[in-house]
Protein backbone atom coordinates (compact mmCIF):
# COMPACT_ATOMS: atom_id res chain seq x y z
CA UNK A 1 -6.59 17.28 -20.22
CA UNK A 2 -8.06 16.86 -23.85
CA UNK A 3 -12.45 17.15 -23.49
CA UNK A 4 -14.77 16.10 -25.71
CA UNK A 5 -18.19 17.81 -26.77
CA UNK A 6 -20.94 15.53 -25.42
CA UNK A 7 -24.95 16.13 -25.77
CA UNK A 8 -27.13 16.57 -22.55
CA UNK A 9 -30.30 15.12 -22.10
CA UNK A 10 -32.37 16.28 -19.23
CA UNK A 11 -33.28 14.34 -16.22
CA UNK A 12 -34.96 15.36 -13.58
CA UNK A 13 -33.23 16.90 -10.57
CA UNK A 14 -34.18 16.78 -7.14
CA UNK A 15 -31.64 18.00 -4.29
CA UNK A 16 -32.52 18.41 -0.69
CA UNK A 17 -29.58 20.88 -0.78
CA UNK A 18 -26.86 22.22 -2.52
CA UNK A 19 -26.45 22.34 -6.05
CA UNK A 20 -26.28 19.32 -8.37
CA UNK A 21 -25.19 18.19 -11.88
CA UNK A 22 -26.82 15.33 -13.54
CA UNK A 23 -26.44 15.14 -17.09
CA UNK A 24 -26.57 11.91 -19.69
CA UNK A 25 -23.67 11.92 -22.62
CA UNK A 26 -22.52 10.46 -25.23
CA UNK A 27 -18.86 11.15 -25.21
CA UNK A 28 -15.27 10.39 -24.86
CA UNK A 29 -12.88 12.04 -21.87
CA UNK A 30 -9.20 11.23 -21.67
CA UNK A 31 -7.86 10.29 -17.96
CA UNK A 32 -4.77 9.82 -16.27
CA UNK A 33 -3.96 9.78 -12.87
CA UNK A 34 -3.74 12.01 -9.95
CA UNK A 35 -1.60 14.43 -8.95
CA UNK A 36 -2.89 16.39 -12.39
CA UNK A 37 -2.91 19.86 -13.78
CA UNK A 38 -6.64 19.62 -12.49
CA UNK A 39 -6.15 19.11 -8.81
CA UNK A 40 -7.48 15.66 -8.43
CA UNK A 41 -6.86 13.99 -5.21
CA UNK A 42 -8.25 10.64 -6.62
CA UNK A 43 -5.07 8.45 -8.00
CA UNK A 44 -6.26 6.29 -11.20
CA UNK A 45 -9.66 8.50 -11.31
CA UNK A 46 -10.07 7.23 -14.95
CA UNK A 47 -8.83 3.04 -14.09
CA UNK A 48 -6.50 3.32 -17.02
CA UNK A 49 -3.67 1.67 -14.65
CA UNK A 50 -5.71 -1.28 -13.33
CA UNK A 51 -6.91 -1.25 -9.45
CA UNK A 52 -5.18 0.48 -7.58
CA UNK A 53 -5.24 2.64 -5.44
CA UNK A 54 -8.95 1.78 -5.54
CA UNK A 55 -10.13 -0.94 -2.96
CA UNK A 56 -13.23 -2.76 -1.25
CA UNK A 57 -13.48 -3.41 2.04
CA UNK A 58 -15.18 -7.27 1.71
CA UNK A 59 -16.00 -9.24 -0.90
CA UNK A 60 -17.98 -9.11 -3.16
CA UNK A 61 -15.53 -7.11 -5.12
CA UNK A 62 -15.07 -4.69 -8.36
CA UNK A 63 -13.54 -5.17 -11.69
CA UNK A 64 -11.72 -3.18 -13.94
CA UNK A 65 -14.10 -3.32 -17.06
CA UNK A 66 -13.04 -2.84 -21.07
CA UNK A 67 -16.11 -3.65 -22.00
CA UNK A 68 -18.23 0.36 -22.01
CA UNK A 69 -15.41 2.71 -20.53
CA UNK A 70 -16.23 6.45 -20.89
CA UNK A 71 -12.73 6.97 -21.77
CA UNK A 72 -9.55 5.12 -22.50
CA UNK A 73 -9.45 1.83 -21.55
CA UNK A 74 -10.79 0.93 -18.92
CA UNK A 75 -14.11 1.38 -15.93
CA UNK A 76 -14.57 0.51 -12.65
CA UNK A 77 -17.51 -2.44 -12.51
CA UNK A 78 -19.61 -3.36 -9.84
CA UNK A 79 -21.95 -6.86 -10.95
CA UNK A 80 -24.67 -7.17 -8.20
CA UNK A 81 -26.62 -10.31 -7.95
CA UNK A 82 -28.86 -11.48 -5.41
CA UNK A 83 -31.14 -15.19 -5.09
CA UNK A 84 -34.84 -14.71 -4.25
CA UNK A 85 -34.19 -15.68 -0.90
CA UNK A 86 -31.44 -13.30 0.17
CA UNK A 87 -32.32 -10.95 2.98
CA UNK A 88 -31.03 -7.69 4.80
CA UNK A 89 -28.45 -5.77 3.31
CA UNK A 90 -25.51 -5.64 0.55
CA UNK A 91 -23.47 -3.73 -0.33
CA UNK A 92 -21.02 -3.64 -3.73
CA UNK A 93 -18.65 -0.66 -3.85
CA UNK A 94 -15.36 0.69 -4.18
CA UNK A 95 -13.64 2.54 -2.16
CA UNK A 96 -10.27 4.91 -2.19
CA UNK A 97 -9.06 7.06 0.73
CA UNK A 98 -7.33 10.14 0.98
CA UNK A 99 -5.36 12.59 3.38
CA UNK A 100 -5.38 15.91 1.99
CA UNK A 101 -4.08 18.79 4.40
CA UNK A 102 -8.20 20.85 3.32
CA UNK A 103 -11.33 19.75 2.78
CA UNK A 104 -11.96 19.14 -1.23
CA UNK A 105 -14.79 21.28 -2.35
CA UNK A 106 -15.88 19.42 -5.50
CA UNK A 107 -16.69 15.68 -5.99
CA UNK A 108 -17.64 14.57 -9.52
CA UNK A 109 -17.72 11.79 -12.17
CA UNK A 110 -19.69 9.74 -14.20
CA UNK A 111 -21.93 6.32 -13.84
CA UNK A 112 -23.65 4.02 -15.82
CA UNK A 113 -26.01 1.65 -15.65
CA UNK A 114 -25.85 -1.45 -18.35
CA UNK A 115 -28.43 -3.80 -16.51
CA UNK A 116 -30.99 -2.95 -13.83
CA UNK A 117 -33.79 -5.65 -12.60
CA UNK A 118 -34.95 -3.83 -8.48
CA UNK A 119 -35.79 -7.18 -6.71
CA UNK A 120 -36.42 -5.25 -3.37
CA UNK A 121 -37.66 -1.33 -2.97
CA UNK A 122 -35.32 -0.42 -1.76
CA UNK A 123 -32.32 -0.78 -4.45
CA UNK A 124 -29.97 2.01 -5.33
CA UNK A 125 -26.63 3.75 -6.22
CA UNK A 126 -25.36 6.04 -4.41
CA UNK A 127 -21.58 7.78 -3.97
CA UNK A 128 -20.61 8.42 0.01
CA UNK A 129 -18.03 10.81 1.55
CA UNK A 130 -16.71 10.17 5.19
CA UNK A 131 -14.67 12.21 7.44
CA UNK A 132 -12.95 10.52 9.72
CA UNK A 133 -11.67 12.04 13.67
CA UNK A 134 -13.15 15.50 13.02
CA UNK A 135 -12.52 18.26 15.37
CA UNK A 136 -14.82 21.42 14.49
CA UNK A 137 -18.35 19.23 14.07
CA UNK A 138 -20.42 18.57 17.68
CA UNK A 139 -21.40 14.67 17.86
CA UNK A 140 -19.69 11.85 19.27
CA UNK A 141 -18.91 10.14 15.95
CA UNK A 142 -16.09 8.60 15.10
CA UNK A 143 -16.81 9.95 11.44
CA UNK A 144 -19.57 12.12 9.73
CA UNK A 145 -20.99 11.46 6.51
CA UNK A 146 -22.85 12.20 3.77
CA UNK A 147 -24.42 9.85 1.30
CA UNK A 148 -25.22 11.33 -2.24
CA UNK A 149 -28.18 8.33 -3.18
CA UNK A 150 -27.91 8.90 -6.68
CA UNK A 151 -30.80 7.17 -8.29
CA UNK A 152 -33.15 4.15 -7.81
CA UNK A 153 -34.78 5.49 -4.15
CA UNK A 154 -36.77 8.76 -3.45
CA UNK A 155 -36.85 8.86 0.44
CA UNK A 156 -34.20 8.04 2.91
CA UNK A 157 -33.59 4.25 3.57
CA UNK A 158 -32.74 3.98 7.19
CA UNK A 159 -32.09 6.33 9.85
CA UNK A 160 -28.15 6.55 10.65
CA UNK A 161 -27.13 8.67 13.47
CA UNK A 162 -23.30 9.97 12.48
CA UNK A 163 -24.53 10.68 8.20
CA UNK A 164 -26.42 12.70 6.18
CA UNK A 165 -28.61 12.24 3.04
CA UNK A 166 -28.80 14.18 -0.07
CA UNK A 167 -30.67 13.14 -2.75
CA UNK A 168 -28.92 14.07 -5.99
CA UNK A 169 -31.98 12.53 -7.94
CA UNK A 170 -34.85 10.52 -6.62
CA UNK A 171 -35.57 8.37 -10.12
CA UNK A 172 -34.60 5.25 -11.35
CA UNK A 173 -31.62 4.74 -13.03
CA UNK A 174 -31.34 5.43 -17.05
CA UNK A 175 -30.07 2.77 -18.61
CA UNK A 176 -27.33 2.41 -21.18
CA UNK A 177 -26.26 5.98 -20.76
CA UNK A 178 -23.27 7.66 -18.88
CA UNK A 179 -24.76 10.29 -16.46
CA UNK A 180 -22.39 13.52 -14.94
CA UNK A 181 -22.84 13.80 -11.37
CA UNK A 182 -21.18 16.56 -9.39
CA UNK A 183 -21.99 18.18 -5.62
CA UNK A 184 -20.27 20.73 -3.83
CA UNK A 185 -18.87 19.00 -0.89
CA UNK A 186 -17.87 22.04 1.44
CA UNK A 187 -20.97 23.82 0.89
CA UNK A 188 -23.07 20.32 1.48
CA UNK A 189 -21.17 19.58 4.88
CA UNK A 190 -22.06 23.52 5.71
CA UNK A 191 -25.36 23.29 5.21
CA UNK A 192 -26.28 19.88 6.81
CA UNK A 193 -23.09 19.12 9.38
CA UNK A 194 -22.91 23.39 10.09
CA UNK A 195 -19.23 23.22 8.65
CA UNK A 196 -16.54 21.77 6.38
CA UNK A 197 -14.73 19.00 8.41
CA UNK A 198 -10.87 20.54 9.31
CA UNK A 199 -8.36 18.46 10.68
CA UNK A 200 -9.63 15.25 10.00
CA UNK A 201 -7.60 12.77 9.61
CA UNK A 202 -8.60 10.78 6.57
CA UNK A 203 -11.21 11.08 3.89
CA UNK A 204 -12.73 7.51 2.66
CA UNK A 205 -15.13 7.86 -0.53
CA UNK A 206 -17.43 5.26 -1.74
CA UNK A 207 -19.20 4.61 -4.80
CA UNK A 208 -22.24 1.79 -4.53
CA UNK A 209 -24.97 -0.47 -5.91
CA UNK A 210 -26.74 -1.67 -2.83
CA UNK A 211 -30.16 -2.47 -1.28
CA UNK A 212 -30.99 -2.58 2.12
CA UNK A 213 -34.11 -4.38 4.60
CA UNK A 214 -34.69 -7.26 1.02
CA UNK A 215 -37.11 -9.79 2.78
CA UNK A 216 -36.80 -12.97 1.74
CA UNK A 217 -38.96 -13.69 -1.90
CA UNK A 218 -38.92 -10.22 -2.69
CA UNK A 219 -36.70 -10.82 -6.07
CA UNK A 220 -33.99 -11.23 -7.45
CA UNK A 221 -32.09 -8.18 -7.30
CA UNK A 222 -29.47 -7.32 -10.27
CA UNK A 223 -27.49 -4.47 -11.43
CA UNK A 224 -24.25 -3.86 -13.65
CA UNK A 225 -22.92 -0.63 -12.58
CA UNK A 226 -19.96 1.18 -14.29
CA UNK A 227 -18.02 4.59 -12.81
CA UNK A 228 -15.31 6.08 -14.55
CA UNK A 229 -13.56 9.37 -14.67
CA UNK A 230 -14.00 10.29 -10.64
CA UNK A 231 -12.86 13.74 -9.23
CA UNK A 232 -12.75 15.12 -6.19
CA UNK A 233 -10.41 18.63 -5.58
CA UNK A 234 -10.75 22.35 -6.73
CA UNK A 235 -13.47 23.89 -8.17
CA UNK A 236 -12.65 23.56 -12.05
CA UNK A 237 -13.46 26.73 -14.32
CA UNK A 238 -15.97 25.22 -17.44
């Protein structure tokens, strides 16, 4: 796989554990689809072969974008839009699932946000990894989690019994640029679950604009959020 030199730009970084990557770029990656030379679990990490084997659960759904892909052709698109007197919840995502036979130890990619207007406080992105039927992790859950909020909140939105929260940054979303995100999932599910999952028997990974608790006449709430280039599998040497 063919990389690009890109330019960081700092950001602020706050984790609650873990190590994190957040970067802004300005640069070009070529992507093809899983199995690879790199490990990647995700099929069509890059959306160069249209939709699938990415999904949503319920409407309202994502595109397949030409219109700011970090590389090739094309990037996953999630359009939120909400009338002043929505309330509760929504969620836009996509979704793909997995079976591998371990635990993946690295989850990364890149975002970006073309259009943000926070009608509600609490409005954010956020990536989410669920284990589903684990053996080796106390709880009566049918699944742990843990949700990565990646920008846009900077304190826990509700309490949820069976996930986890770790901030990767607690600011609002830059605007215009793509931004590198990557956490160490095995050493994340250590620290805040007390181990990696092991024989689970799926893996479902989600990557979201949401808000949650709007109250009616808040706003309007609005975002056009782009993801391209997802990994998740081996540590890669840099």
């Amino acid at each position: 796989m063919r990389r690009r030199l890109f330019r960081l730009v700092p950001l602020a970084v706050v984790a609650v554990v873990g190590v994190a990557i957040v970067t802004s770029v300005c640069g070009d990656d070529e992507q093809g689809s899983a199995p690879d030379a790199s490990g990647n679990l995700f099929g069509n990490p890059g959306f160069e072969n249209g939709r699938d084997p990415w999904f949503s659960l319920k409407p309202p759904d994502f595109t397949v974008s030409d219109n700011a892909p970090l590389a090739g052709a094309g990037a996953a698109l999630l359009e939120m839009r909400a009338p002043l007197d929505a309330s509760g919840p929504a969620v836009y995502y996509l979704i793909q699932e997995i079976s591998p036979t371990e635990f993946p130890e690295v989850i990364s990619g890149y975002y970006r946000v073309e259009n943000w207007t926070k009608g509600t406080p609490k409005q954010y992105l956020q990536f989410v990894v669920i284990a589903f039927d684990v053996k080796n992790i106390p709880g009566d859950f049918s699944n742990h989690q843990i949700r990565y909020p990646l920008a846009g909140i900077d304190s826990e939105p509700f309490p949820i019994g069976n996930a986890k929260f770790i901030f990767v940054t607690r600011e609002q979303p830059q605007i215009g640029q793509w931004v590198r995100f990557e956490r160490n999932l095995r050493e994340d599910f250590e620290q805040v679950w007390g181990a990696a999952p092991q024989n689970f028997t799926k893996l479902r990974i989600l990557f979201e604009v949401r808000y949650d608790d709007k109250v009616s006449g808040d706003g309007t709430p609005e975002a056009d959020v782009y993801w391209d280039d997802l990994f998740i599998g081996p540590r890669q040497s840099r």
